[in-house]
PDB file of N, CA and C in Angstrom:
ATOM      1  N   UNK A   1      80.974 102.693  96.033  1.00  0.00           N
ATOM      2  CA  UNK A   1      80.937 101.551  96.918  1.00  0.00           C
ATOM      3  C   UNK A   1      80.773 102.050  98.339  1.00  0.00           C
ATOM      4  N   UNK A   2      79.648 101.147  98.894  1.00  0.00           N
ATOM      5  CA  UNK A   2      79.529 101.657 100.181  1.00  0.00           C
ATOM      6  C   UNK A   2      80.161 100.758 101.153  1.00  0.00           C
ATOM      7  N   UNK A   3      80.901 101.084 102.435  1.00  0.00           N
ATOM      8  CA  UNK A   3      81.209 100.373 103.405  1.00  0.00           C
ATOM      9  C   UNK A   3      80.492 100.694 104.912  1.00  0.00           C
ATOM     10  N   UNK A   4      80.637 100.120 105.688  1.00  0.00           N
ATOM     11  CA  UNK A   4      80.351 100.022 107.212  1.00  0.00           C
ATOM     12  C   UNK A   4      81.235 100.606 108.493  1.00  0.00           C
ATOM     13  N   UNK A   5      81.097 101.600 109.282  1.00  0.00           N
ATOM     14  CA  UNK A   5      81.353 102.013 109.640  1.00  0.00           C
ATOM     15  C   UNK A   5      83.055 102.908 109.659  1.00  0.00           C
ATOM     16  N   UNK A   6      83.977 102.864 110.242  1.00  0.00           N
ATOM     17  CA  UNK A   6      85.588 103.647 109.661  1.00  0.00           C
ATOM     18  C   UNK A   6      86.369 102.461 108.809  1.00  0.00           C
ATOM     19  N   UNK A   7      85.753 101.337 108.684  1.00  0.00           N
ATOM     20  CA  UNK A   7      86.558 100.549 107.669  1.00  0.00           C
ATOM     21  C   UNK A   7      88.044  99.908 108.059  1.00  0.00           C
ATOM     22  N   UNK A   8      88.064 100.241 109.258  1.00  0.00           N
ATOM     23  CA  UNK A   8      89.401 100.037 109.432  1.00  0.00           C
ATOM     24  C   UNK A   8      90.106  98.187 110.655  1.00  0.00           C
ATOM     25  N   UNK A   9      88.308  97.643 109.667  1.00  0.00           N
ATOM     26  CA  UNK A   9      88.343  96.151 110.095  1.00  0.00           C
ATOM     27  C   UNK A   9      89.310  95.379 109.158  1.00  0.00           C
ATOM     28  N   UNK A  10      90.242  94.429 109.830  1.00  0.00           N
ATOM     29  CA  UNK A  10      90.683  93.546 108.422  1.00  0.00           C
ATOM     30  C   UNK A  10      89.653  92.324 108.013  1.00  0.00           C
ATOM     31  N   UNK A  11      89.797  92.362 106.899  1.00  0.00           N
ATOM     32  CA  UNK A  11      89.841  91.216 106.041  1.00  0.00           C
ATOM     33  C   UNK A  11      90.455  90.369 105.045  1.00  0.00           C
ATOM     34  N   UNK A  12      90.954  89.199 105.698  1.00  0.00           N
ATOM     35  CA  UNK A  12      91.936  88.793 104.607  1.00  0.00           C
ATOM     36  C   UNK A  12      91.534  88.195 103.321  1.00  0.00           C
ATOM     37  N   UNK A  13      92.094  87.972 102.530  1.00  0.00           N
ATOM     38  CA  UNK A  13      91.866  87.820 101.225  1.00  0.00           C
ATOM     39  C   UNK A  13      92.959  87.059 100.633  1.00  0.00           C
ATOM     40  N   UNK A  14      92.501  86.422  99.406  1.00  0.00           N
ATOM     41  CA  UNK A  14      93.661  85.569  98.768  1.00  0.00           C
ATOM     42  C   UNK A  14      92.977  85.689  97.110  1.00  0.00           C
ATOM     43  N   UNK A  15      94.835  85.588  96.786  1.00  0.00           N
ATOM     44  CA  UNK A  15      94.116  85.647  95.053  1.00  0.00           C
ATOM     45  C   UNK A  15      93.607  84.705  94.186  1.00  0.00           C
ATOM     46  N   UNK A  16      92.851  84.595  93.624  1.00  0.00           N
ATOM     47  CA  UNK A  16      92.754  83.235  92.767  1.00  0.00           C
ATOM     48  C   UNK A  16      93.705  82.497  92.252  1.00  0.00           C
ATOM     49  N   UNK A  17      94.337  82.570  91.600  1.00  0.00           N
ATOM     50  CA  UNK A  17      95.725  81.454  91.148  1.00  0.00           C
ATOM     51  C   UNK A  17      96.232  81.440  92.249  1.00  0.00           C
ATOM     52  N   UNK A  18      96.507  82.159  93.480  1.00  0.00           N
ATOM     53  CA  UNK A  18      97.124  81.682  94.725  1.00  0.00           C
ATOM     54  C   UNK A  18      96.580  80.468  95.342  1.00  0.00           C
ATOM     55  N   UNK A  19      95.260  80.823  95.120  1.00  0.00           N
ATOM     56  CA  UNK A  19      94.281  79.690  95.807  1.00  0.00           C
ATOM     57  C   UNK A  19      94.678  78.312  94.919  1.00  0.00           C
ATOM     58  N   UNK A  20      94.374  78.293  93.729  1.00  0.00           N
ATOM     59  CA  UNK A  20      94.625  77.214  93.148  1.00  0.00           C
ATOM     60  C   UNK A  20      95.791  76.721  93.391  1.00  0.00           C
ATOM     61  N   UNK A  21      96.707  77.317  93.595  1.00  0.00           N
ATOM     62  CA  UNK A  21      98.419  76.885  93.610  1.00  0.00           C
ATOM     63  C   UNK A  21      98.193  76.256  94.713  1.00  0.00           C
ATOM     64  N   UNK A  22      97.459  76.862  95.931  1.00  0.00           N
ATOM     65  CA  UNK A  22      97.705  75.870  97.376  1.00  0.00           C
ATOM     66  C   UNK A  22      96.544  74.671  96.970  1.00  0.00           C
ATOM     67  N   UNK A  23      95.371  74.766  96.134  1.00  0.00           N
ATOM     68  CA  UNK A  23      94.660  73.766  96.338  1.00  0.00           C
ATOM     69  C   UNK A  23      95.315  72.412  95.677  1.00  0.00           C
ATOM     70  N   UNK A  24      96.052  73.028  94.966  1.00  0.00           N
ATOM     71  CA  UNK A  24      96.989  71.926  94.216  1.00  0.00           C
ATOM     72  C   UNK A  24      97.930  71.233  94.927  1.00  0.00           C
ATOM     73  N   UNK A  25      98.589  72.381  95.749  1.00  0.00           N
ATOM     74  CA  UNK A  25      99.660  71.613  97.101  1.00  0.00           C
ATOM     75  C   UNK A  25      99.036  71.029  97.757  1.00  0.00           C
ATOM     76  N   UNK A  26      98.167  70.951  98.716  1.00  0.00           N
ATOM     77  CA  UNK A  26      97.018  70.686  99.521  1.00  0.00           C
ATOM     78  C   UNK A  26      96.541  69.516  98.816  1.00  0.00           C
ATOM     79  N   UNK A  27      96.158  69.012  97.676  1.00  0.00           N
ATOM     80  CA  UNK A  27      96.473  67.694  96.933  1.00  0.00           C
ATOM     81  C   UNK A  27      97.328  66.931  96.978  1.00  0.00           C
ATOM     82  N   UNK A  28      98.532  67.526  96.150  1.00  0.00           N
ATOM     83  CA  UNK A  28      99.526  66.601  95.819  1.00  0.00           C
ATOM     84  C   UNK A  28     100.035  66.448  97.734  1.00  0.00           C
ATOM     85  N   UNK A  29     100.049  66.970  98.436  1.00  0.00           N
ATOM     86  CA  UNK A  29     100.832  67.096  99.638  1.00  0.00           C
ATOM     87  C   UNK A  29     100.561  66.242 100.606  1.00  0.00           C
ATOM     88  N   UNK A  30      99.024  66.207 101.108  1.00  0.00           N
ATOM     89  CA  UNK A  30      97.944  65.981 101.778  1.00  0.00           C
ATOM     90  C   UNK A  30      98.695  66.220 103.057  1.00  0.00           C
ATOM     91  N   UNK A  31      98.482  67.559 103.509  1.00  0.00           N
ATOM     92  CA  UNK A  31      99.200  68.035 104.786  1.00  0.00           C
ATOM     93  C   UNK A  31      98.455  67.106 105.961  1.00  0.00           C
ATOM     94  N   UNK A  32      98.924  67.150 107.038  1.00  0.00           N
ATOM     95  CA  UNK A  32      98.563  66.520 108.072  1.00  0.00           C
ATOM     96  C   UNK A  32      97.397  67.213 109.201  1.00  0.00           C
ATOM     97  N   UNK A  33      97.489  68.550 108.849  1.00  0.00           N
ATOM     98  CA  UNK A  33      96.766  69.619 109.790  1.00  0.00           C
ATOM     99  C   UNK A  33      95.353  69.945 108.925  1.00  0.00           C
ATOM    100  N   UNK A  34      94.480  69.770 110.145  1.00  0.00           N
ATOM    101  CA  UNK A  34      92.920  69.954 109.733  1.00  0.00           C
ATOM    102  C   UNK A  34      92.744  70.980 108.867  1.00  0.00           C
ATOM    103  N   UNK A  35      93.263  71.926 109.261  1.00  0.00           N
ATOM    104  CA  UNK A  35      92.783  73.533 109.230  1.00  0.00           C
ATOM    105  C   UNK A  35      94.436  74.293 108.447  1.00  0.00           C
ATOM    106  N   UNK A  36      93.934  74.830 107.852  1.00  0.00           N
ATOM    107  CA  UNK A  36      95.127  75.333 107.373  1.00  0.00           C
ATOM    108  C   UNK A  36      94.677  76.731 106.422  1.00  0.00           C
ATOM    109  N   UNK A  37      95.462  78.185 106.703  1.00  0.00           N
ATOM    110  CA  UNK A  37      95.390  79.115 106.553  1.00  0.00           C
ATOM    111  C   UNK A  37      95.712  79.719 105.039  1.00  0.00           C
ATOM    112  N   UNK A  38      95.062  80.450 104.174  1.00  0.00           N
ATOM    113  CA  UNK A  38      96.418  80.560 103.425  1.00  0.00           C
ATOM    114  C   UNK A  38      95.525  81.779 102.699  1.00  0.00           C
ATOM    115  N   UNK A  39      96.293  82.647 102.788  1.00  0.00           N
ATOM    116  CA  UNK A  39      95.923  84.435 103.125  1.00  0.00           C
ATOM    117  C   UNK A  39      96.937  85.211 102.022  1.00  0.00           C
ATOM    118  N   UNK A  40      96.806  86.329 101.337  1.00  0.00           N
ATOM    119  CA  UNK A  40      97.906  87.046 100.585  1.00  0.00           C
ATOM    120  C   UNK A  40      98.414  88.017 101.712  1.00  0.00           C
ATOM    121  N   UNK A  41      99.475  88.536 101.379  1.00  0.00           N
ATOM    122  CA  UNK A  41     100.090  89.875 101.763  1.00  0.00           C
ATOM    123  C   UNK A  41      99.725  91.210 101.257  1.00  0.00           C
ATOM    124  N   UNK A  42      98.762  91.079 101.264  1.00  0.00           N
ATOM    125  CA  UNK A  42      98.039  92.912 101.125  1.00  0.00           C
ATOM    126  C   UNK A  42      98.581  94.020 102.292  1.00  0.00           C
ATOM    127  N   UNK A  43      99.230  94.821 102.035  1.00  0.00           N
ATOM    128  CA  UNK A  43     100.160  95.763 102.871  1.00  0.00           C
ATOM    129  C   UNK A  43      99.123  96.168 103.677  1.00  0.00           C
ATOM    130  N   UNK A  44      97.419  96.280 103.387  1.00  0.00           N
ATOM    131  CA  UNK A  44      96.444  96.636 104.281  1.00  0.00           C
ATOM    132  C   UNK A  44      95.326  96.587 103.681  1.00  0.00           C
ATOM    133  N   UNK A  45      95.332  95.261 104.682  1.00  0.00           N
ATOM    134  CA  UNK A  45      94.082  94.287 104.239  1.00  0.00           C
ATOM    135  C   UNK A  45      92.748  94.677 105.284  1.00  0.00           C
ATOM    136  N   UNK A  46      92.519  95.831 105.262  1.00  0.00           N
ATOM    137  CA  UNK A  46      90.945  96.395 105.650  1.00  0.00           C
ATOM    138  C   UNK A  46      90.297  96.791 104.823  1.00  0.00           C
ATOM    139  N   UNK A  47      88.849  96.843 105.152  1.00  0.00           N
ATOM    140  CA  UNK A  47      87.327  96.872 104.682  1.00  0.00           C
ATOM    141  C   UNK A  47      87.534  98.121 103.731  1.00  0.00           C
ATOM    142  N   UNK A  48      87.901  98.900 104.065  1.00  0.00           N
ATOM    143  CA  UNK A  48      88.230 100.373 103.301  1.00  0.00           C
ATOM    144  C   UNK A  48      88.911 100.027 102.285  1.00  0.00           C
ATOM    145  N   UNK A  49      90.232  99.721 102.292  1.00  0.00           N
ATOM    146  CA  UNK A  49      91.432  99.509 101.391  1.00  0.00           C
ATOM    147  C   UNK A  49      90.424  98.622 100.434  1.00  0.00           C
ATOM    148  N   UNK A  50      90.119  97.378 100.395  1.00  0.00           N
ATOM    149  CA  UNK A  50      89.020  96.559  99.931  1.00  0.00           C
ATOM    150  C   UNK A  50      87.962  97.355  98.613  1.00  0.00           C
ATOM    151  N   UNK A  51      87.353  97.880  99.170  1.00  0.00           N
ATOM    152  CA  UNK A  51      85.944  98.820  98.977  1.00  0.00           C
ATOM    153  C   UNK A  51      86.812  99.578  98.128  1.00  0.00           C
ATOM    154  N   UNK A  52      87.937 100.321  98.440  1.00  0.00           N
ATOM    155  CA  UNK A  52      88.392 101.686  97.776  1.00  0.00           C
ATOM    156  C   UNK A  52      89.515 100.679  96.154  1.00  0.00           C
ATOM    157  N   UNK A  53      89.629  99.715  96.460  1.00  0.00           N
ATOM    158  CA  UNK A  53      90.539  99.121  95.153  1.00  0.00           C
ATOM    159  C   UNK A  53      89.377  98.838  94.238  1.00  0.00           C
ATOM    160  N   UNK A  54      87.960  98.057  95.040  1.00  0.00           N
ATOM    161  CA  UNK A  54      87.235  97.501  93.370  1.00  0.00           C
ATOM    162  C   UNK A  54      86.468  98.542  93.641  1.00  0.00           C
ATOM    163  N   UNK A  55      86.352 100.149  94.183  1.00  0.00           N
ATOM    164  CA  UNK A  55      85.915 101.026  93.380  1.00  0.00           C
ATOM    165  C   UNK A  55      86.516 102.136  92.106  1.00  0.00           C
ATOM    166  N   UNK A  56      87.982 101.716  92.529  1.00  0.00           N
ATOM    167  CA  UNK A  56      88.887 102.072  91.689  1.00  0.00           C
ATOM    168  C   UNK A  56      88.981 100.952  90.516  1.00  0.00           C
ATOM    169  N   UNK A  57      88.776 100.437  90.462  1.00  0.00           N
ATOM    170  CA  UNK A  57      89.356  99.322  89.501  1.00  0.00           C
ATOM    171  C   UNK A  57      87.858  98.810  88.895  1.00  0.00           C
ATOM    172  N   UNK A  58      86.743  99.031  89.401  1.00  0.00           N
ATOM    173  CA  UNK A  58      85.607  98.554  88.346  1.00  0.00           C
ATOM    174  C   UNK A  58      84.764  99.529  88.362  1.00  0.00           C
ATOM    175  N   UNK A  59      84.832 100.799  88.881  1.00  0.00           N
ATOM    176  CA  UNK A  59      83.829 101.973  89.035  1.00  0.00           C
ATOM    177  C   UNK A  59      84.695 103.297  88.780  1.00  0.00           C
ATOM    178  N   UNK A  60      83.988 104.445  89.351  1.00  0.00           N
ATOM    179  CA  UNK A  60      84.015 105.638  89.314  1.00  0.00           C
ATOM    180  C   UNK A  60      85.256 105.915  90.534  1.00  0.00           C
ATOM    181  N   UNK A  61      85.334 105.000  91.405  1.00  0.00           N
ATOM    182  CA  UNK A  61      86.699 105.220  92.710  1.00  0.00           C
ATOM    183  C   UNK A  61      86.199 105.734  93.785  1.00  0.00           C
ATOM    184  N   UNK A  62      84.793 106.253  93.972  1.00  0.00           N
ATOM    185  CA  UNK A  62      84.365 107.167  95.125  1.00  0.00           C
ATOM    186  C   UNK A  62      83.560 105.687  96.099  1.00  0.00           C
ATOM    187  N   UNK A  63      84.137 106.099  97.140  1.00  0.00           N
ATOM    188  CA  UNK A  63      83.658 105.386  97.966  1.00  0.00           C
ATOM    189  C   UNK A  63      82.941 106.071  99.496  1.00  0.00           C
ATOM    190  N   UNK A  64      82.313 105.386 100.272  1.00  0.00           N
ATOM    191  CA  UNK A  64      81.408 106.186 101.082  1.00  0.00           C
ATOM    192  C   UNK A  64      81.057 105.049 102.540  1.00  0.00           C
ATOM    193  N   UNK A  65      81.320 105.841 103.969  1.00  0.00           N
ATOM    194  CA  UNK A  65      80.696 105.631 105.463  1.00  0.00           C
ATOM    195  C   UNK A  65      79.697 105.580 104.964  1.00  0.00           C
ATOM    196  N   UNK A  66      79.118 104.331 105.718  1.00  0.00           N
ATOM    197  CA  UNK A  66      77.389 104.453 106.337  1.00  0.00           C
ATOM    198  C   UNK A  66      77.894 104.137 107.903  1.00  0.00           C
ATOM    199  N   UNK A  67      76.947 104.634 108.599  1.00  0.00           N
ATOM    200  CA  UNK A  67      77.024 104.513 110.026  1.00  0.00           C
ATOM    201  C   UNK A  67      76.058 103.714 110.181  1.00  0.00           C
ATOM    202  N   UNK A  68      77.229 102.713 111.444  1.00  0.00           N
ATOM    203  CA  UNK A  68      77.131 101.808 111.777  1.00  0.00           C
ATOM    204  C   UNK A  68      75.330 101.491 112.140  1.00  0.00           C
ATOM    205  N   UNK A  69      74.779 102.693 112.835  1.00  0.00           N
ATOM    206  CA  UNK A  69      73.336 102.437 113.921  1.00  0.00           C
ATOM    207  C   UNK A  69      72.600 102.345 112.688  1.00  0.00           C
ATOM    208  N   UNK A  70      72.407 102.607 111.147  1.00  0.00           N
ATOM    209  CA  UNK A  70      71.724 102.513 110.071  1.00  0.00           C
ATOM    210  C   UNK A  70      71.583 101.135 109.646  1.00  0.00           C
ATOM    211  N   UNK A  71      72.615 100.324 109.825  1.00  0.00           N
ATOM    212  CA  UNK A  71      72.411  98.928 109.367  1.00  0.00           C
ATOM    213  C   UNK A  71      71.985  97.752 110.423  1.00  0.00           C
ATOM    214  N   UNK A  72      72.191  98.258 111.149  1.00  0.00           N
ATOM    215  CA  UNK A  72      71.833  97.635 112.895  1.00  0.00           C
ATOM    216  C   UNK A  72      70.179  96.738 113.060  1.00  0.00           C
ATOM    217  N   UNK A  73      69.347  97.459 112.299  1.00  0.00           N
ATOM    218  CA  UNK A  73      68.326  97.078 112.101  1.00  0.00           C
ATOM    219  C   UNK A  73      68.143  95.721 111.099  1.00  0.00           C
ATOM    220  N   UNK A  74      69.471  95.231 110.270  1.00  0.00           N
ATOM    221  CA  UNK A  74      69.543  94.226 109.660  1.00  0.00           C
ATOM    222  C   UNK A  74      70.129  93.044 110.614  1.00  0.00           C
ATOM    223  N   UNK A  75      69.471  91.980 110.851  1.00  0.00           N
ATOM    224  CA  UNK A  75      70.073  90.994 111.801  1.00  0.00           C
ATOM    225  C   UNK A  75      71.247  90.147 111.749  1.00  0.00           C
ATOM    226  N   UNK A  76      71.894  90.714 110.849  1.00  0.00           N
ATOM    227  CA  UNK A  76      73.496  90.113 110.167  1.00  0.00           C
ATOM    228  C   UNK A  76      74.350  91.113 109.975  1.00  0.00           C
ATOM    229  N   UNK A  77      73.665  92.517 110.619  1.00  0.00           N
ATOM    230  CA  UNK A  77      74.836  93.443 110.518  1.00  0.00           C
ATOM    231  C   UNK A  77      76.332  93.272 111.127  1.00  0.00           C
ATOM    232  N   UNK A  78      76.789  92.310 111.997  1.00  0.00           N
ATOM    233  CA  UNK A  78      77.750  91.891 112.747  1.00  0.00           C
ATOM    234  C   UNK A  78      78.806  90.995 111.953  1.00  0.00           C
ATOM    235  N   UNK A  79      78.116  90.992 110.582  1.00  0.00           N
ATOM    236  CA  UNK A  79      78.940  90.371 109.660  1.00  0.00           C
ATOM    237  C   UNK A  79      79.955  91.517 108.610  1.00  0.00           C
ATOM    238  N   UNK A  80      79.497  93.074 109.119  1.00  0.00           N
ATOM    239  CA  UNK A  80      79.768  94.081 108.285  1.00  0.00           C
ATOM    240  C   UNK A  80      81.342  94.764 109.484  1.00  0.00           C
ATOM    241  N   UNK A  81      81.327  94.032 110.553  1.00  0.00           N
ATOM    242  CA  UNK A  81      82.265  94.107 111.596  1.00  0.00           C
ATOM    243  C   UNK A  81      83.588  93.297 111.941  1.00  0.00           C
ATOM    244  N   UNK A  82      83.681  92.472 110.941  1.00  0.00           N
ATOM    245  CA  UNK A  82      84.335  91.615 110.824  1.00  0.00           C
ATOM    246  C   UNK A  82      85.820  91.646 110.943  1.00  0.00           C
ATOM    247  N   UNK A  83      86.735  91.181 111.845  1.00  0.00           N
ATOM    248  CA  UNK A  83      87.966  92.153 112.004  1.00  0.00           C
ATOM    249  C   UNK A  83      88.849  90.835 112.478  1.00  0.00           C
ATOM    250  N   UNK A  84      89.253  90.555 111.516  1.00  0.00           N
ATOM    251  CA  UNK A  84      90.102  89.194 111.325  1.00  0.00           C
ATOM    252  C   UNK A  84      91.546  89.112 111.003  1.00  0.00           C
ATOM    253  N   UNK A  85      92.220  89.374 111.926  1.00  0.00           N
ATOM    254  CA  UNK A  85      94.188  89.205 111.463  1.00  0.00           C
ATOM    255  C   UNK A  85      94.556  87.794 111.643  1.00  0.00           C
ATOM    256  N   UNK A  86      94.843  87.104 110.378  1.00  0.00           N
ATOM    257  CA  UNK A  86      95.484  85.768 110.377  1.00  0.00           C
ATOM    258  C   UNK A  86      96.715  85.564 109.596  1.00  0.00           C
ATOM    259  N   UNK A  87      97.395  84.809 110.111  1.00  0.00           N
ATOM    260  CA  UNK A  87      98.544  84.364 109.273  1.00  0.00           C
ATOM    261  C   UNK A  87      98.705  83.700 109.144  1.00  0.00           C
ATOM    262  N   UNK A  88      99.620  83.226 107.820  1.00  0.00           N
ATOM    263  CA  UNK A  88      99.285  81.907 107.155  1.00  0.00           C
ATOM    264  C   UNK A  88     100.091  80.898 107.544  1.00  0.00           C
ATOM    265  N   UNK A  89      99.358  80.234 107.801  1.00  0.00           N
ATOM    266  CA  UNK A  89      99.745  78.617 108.408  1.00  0.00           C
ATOM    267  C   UNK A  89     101.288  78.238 108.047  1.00  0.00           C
ATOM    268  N   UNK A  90     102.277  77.337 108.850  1.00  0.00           N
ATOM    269  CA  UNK A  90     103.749  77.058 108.446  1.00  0.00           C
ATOM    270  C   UNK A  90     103.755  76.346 106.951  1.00  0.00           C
ATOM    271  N   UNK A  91     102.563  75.141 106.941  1.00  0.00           N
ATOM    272  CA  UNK A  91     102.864  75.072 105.440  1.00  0.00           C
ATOM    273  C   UNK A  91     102.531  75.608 104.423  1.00  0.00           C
ATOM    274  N   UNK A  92     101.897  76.827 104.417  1.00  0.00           N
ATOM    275  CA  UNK A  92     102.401  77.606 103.166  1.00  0.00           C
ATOM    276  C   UNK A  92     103.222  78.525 103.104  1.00  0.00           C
ATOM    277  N   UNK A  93     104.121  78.655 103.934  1.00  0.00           N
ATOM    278  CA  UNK A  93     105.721  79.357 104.209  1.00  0.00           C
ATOM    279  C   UNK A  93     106.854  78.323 103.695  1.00  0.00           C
ATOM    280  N   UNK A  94     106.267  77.114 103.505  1.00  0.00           N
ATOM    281  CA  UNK A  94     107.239  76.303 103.739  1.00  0.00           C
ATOM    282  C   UNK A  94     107.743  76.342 101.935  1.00  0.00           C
TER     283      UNK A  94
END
């Protein structure tokens, strides 16, 4: 698996039955707030960590830098930069 530059962008992530569990609250609930967050606790939720679990878990485990100025030439490379810390909204703490 290849990643984009030191990897050390976050991205959050959520698990499937997590998702369903809130889409179900988020139903039965009908919160009041537009927008609402709802993220897992991955001890380290970057591009690397990411890349290096489903190469462990559906491949061979080796994972690999490309530098950054190589993909640059793609006009959506800024999507490979992505560095997002969120936390999850009060009602799904609640």
């Amino acid at each position: 698996m290849t990643y984009v530059g030191d990897g050390k962008n976050y991205i959050p992530t959520i698990h499937v039955s997590d998702l369903a569990q809130f889409v179900h609250f988020v139903v039965e609930k009908k919160p009041y707030r537009k927008y609402i967050f709802a993220i897992d606790h991955t001890p380290f939720p970057t591009l690397k960590f990411h890349m290096e679990t489903i190469a462990s878990s559906l491949g061979n485990g080796q994972t690999k830098s490309v530098n950054l100025m190589s993909v640059i030439k793609d006009p959506n490379y800024d999507v490979f930069l992505l560095n997002i810390k969120l936390k999850p909204s009060a009602i799904v703490e609640e």
